[in-house]
Protein backbone atom coordinates (compact mmCIF):
# COMPACT_ATOMS: atom_id res chain seq x y z
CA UNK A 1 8.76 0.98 18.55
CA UNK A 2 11.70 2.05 16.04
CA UNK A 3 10.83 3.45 12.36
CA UNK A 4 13.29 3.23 9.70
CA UNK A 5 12.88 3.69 5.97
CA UNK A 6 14.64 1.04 3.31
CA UNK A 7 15.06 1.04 -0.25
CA UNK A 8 13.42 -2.63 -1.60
CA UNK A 9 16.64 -3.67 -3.67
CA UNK A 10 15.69 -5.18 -7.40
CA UNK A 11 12.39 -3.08 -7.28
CA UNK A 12 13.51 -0.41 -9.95
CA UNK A 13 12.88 -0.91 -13.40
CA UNK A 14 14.04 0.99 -16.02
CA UNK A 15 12.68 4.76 -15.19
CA UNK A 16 11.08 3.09 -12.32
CA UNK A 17 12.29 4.29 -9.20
CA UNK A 18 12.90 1.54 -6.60
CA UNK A 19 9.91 0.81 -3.98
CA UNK A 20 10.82 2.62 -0.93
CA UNK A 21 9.13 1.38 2.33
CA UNK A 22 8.75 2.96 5.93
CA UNK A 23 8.32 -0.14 8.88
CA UNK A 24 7.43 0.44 11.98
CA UNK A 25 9.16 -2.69 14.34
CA UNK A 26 8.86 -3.51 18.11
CA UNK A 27 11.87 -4.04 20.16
CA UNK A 28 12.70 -7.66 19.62
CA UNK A 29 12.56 -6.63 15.38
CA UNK A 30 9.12 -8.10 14.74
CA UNK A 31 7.33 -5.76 11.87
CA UNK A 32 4.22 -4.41 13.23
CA UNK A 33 3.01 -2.22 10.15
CA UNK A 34 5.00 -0.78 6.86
CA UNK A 35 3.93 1.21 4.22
CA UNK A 36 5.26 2.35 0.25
CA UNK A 37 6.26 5.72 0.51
CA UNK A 38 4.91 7.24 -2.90
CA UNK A 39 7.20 8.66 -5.58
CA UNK A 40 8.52 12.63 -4.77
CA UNK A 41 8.05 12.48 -1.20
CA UNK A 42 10.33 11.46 1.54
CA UNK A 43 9.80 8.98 4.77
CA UNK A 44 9.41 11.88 7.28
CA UNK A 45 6.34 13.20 5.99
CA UNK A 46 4.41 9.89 6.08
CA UNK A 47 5.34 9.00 9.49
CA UNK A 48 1.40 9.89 10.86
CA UNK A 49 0.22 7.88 8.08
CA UNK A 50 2.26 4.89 8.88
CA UNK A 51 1.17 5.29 12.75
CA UNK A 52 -2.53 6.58 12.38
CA UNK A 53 -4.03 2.90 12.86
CA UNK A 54 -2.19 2.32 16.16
CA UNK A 55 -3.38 3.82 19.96
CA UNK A 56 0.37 4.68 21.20
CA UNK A 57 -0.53 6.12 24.32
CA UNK A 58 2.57 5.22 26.40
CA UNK A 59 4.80 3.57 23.41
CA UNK A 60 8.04 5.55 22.90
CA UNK A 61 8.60 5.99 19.09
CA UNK A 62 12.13 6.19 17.49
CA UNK A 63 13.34 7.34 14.43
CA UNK A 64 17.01 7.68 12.40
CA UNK A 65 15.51 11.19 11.33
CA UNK A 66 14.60 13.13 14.13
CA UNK A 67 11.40 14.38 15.69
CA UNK A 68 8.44 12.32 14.08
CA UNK A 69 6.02 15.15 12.75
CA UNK A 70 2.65 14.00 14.37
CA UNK A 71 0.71 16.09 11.28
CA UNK A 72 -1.45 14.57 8.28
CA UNK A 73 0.70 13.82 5.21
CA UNK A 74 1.17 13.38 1.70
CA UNK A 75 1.14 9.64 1.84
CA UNK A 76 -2.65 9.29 1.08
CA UNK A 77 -2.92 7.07 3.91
């Protein structure tokens, strides 16, 4: 499973920042989850919340970022 954070492009409005979403996709690019990451926070700390829902027990996990922190966030998820 790969993780990779994207900025939605014509989602910002005015002093709207633009929607920025983590995805969560299996090997063949299929989206299995995704999730808004809120306003003042980044993609790395909302990796558990994005994952929570899922048993991974043997499922390698990749990320662009680095180690995924396997902590509660700030994504209110």
């Amino acid at each position: 499973m790969a993780l990779d954070g994207k900025a939605a492009r014509g989602s910002r409005h005015g002093h709207t920042p633009a929607a920025h979403l983590l995805a969560a996709m299996t090997g063949d690019g299929r989206t299995v989850t995704q999730l808004r990451i809120p306003d003042k926070t980044n993609e790395i700390t909302c990796f558990a919340a994005l994952l929570a829902p899922f048993d991974l027990t043997g499922v390698t996990v990749t990320a662009v970022s680095g180690p995924i922190p396997t902590t509660s966030s700030s994504c209110g998820a």
